[in-house]
PDB file of N, CA and C in Angstrom:
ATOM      1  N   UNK A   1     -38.374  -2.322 -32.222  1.00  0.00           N
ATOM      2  CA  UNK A   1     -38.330  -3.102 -30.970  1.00  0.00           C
ATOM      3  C   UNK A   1     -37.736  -2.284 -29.828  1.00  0.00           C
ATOM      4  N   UNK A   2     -38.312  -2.376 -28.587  1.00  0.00           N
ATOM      5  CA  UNK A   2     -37.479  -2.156 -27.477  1.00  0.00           C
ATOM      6  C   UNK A   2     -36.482  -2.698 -27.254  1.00  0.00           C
ATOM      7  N   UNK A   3     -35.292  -1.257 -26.691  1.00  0.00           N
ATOM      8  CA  UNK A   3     -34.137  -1.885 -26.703  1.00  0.00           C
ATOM      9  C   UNK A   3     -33.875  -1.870 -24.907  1.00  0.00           C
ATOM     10  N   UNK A   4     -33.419  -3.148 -24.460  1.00  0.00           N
ATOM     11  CA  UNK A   4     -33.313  -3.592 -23.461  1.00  0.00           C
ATOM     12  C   UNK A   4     -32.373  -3.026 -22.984  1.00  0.00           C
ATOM     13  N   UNK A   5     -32.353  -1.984 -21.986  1.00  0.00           N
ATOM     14  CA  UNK A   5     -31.263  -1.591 -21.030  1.00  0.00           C
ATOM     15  C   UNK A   5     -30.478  -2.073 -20.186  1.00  0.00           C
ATOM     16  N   UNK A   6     -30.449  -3.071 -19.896  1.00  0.00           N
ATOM     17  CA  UNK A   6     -29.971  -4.426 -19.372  1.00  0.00           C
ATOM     18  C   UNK A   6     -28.711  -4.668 -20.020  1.00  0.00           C
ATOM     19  N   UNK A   7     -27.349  -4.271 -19.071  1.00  0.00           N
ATOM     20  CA  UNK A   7     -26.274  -4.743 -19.792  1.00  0.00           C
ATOM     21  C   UNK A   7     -25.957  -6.489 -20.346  1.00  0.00           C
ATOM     22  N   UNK A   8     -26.135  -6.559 -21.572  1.00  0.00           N
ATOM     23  CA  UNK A   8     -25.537  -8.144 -21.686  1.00  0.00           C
ATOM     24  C   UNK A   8     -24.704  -8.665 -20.910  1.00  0.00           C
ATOM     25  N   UNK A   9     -25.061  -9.807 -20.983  1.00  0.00           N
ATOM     26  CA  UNK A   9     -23.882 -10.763 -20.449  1.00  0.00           C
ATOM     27  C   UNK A   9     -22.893 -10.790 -20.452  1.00  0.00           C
ATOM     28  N   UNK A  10     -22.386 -10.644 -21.619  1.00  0.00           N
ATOM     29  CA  UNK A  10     -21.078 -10.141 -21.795  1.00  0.00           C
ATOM     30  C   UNK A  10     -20.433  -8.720 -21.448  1.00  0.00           C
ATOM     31  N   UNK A  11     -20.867  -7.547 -21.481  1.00  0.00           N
ATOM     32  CA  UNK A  11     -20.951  -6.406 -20.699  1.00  0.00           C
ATOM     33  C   UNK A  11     -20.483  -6.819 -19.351  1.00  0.00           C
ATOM     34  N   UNK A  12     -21.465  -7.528 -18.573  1.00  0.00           N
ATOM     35  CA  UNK A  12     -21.392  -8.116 -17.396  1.00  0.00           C
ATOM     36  C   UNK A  12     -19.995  -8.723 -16.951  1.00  0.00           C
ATOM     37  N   UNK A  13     -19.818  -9.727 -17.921  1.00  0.00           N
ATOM     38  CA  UNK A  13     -18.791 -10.139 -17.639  1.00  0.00           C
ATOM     39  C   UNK A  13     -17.137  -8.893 -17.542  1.00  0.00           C
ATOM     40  N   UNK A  14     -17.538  -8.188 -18.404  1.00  0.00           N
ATOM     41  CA  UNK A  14     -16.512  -7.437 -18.725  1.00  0.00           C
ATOM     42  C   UNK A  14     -16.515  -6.839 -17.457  1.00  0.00           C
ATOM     43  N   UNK A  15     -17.290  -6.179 -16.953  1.00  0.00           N
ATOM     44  CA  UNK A  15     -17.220  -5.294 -15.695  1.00  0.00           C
ATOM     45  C   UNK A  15     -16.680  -6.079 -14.440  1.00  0.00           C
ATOM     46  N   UNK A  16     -17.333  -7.579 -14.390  1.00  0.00           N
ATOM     47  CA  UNK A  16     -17.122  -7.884 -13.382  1.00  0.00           C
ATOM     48  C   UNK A  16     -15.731  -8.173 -13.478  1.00  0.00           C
ATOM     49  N   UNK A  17     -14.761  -8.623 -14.240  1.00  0.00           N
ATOM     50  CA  UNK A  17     -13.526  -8.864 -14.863  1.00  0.00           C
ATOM     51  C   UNK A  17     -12.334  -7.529 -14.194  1.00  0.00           C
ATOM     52  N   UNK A  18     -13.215  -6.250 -14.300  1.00  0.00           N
ATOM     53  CA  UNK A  18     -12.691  -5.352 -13.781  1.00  0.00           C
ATOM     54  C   UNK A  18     -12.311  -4.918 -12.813  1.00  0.00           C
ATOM     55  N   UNK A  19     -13.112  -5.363 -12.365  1.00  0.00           N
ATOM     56  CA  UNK A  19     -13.547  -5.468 -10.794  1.00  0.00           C
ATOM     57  C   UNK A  19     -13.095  -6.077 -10.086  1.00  0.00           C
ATOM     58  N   UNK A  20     -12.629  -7.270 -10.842  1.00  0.00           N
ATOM     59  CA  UNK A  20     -12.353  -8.394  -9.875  1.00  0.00           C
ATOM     60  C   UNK A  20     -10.367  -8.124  -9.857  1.00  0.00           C
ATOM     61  N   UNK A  21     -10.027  -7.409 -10.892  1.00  0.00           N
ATOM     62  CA  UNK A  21      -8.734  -7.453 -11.208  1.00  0.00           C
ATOM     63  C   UNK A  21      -8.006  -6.463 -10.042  1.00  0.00           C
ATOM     64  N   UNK A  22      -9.464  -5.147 -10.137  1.00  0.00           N
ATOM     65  CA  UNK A  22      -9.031  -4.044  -9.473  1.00  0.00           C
ATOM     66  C   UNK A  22      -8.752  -4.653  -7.724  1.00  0.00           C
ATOM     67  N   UNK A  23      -9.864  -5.445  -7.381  1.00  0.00           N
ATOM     68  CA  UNK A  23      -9.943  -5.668  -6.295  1.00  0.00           C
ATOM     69  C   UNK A  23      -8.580  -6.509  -5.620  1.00  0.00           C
ATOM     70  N   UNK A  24      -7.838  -7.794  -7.122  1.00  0.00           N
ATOM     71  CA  UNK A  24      -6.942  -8.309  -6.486  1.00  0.00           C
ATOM     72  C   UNK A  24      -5.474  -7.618  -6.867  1.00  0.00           C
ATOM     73  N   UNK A  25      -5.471  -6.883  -7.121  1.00  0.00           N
ATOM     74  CA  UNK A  25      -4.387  -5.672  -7.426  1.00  0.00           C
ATOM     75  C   UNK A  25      -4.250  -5.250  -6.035  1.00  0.00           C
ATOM     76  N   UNK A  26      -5.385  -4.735  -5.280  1.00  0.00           N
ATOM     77  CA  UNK A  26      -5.299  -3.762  -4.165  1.00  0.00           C
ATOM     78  C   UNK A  26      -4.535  -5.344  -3.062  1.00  0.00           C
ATOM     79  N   UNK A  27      -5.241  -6.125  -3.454  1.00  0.00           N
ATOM     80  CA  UNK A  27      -5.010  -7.115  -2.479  1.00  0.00           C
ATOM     81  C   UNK A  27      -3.476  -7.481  -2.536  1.00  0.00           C
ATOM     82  N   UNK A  28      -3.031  -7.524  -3.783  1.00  0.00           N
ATOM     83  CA  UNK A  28      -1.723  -7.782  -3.863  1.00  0.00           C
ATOM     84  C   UNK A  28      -0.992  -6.675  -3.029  1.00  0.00           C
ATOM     85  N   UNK A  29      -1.424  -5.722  -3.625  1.00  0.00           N
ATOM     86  CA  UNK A  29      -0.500  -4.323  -3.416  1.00  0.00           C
ATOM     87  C   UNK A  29      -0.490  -4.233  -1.697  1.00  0.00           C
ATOM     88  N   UNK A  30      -1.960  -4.545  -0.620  1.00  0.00           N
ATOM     89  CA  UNK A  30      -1.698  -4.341   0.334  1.00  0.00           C
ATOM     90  C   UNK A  30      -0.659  -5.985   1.225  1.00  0.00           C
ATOM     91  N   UNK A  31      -0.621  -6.780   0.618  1.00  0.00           N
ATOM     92  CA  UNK A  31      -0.096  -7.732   0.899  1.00  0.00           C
ATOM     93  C   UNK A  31       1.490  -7.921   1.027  1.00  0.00           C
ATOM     94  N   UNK A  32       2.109  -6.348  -0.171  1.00  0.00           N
ATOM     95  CA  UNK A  32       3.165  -6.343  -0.969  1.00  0.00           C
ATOM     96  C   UNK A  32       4.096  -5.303   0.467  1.00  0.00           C
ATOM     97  N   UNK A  33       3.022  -4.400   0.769  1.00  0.00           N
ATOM     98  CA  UNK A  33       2.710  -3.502   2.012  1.00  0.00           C
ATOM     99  C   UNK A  33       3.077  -3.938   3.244  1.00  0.00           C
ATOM    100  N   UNK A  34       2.616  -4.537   3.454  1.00  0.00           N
ATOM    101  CA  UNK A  34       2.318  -5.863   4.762  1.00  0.00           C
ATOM    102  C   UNK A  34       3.995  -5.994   5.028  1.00  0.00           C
ATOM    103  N   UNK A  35       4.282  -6.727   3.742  1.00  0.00           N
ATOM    104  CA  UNK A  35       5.726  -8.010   3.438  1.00  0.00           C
ATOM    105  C   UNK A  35       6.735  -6.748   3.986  1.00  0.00           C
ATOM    106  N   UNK A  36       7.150  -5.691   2.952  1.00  0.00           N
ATOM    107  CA  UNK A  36       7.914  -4.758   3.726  1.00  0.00           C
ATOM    108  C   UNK A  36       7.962  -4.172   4.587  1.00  0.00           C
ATOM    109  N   UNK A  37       6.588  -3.635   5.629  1.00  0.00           N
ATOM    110  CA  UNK A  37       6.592  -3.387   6.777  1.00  0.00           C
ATOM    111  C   UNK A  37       7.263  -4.307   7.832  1.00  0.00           C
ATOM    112  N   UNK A  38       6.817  -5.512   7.349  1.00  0.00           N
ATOM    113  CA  UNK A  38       7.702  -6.432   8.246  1.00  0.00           C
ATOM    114  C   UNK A  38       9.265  -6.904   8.044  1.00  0.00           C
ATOM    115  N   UNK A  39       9.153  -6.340   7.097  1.00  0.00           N
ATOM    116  CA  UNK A  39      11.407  -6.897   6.633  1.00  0.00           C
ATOM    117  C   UNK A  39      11.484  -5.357   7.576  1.00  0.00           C
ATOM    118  N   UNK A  40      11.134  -4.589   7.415  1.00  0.00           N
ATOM    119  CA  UNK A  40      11.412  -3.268   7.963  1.00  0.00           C
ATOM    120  C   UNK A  40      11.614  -3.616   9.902  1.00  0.00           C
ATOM    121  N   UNK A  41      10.506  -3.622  10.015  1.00  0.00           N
ATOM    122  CA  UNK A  41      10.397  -3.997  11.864  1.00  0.00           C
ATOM    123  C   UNK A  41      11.247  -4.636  11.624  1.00  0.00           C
ATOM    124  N   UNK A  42      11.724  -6.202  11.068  1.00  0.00           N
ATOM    125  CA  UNK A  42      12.853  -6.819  11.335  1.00  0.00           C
ATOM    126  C   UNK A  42      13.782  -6.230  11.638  1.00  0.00           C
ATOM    127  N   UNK A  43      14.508  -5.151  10.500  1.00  0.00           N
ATOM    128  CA  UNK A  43      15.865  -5.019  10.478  1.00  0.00           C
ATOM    129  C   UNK A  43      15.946  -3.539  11.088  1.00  0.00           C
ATOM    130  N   UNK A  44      14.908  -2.812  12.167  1.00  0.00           N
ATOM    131  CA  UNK A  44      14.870  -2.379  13.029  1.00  0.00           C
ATOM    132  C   UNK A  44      15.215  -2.555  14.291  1.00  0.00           C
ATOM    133  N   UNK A  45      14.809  -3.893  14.352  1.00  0.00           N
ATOM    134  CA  UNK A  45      14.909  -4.459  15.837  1.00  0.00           C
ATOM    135  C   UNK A  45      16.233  -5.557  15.360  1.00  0.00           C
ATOM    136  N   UNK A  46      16.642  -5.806  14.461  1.00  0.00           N
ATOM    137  CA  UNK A  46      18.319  -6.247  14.141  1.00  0.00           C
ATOM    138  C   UNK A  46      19.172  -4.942  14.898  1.00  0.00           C
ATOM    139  N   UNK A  47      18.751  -4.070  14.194  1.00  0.00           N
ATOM    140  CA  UNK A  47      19.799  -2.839  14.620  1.00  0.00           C
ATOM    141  C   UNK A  47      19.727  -2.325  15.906  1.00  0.00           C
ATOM    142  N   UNK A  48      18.536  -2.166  16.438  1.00  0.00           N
ATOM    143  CA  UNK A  48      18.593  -1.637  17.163  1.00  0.00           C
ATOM    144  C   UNK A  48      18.589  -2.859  18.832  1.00  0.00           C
ATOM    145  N   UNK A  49      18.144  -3.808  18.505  1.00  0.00           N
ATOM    146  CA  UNK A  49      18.583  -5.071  19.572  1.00  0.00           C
ATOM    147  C   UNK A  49      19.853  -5.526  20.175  1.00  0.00           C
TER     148      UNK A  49
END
């Protein structure tokens, strides 16, 4: 029989799983980014105000 090159479904799922983790990792991480840039400006303009 021909074998179908077509990742299964499950394949599928797996990748997209990956993907989706990688993507909300970055999201966290730039969010995490964000949060301390701004305690930072804060206690910039504490000190220096």
């Amino acid at each position: 029989p021909l074998v179908d090159p077509r990742p299964t479904a499950d394949e599928l799922a797996e990748h997209f799983k990956e993907h989706i983790m990688l993507r909300y990792q970055k999201y966290t991480y730039d969010c995490n980014v964000e949060m301390e840039f701004k305690i930072l400006l804060q206690k910039e303009k504490e000190k220096g105000g």
